[in-house]
C-alpha atoms as a PDB file:
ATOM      1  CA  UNK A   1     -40.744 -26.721 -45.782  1.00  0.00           C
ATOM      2  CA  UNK A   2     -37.358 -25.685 -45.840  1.00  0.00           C
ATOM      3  CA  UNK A   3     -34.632 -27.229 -48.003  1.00  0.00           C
ATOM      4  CA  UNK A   4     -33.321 -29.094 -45.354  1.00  0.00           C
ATOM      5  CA  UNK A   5     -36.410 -30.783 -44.450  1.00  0.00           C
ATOM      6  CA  UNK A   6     -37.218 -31.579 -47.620  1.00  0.00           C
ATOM      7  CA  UNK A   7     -33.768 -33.494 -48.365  1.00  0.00           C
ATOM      8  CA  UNK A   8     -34.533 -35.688 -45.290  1.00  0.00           C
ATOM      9  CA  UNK A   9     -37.669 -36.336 -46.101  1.00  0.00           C
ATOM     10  CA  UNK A  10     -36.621 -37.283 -49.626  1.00  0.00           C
ATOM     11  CA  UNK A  11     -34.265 -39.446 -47.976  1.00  0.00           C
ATOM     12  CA  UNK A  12     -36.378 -41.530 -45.798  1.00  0.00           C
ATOM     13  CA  UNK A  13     -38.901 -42.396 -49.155  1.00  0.00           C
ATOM     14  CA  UNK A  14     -35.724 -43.381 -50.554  1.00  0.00           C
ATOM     15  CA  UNK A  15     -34.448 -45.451 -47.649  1.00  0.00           C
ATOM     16  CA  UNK A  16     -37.735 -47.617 -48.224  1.00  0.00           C
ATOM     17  CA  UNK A  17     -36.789 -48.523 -52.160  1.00  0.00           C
ATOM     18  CA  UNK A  18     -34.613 -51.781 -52.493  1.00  0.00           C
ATOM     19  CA  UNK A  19     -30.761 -50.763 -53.130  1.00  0.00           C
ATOM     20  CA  UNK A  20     -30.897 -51.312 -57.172  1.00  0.00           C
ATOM     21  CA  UNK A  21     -34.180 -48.551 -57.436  1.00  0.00           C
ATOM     22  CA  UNK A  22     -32.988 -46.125 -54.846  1.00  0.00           C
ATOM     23  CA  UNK A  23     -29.610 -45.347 -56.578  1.00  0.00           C
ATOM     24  CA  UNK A  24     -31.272 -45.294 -59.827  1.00  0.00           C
ATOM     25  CA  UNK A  25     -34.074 -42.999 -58.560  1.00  0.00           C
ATOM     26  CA  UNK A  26     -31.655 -40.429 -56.384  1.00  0.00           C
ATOM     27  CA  UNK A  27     -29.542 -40.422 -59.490  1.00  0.00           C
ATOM     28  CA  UNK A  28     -32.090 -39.471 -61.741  1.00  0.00           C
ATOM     29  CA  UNK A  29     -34.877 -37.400 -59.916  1.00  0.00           C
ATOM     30  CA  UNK A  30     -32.658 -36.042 -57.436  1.00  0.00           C
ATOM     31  CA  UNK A  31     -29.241 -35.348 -59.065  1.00  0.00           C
ATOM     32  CA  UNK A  32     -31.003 -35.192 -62.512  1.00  0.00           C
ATOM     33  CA  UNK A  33     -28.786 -37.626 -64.380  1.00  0.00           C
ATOM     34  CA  UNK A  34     -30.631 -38.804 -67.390  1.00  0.00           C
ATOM     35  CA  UNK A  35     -31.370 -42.836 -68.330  1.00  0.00           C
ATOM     36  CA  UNK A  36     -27.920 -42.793 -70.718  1.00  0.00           C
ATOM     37  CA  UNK A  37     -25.562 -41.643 -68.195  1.00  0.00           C
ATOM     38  CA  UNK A  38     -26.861 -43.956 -65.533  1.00  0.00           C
ATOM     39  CA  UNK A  39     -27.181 -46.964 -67.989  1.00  0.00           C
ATOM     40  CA  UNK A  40     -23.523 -46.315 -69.418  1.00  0.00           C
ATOM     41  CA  UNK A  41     -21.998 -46.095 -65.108  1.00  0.00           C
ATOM     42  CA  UNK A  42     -24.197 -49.275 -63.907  1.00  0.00           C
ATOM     43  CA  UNK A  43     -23.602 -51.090 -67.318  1.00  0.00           C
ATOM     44  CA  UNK A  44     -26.909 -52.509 -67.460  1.00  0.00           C
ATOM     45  CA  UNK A  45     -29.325 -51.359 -70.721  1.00  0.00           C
ATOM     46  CA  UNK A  46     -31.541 -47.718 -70.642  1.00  0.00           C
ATOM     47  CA  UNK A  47     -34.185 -50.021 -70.690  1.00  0.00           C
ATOM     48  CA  UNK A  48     -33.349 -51.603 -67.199  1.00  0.00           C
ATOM     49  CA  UNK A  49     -32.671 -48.084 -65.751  1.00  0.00           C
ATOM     50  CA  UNK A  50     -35.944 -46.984 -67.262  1.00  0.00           C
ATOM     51  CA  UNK A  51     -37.529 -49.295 -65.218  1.00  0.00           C
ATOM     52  CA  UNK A  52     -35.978 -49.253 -62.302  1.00  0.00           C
ATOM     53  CA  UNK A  53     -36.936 -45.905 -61.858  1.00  0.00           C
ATOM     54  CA  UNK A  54     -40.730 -46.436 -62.899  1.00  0.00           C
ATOM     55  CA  UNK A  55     -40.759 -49.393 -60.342  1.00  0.00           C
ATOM     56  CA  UNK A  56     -39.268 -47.150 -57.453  1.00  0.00           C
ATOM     57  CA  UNK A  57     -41.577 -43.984 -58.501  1.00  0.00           C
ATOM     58  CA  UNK A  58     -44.754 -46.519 -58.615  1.00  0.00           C
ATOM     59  CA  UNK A  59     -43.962 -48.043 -54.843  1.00  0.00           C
ATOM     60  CA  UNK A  60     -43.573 -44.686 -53.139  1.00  0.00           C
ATOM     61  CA  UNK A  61     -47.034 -43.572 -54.728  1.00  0.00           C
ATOM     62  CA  UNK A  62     -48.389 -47.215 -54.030  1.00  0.00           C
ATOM     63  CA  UNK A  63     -47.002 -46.335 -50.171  1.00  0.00           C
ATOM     64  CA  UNK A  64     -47.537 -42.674 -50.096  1.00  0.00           C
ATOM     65  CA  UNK A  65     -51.219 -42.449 -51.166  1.00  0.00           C
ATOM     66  CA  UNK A  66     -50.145 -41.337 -54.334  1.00  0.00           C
ATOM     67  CA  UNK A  67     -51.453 -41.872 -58.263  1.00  0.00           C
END
């Protein structure tokens, strides 16, 4: 699949996430911005952008056939 592909596809499964997990899982799996960073920008705790992230990750597999 070539990169191109790939980045649309990534964008569709993101499309699918409500607003407040999709920028929190772009910004970390796909820019690679770690919990801190995005905690410290959104001003909400590492704890909420921890989960956020876990709650996006767990739909798409729940959606995607996925573990």
């Amino acid at each position: 699949m070539s990169a191109v592909l790939a980045a649309e596809a990534a964008s569709g499964l993101l499309a699918e996430l409500p607003a407040e997990q999709r920028e929190v899982v772009a910004a970390h799996v796909v820019d690679g911005r770690e919990y801190r960073e995005l905690a410290a920008s959104l001003e909400i705790s590492e704890a909420a952008v921890r989960q956020r992230v876990s709650r996006g990750l767990s739909a798409l597999r729940r959606r995607h056939g996925g573990d």
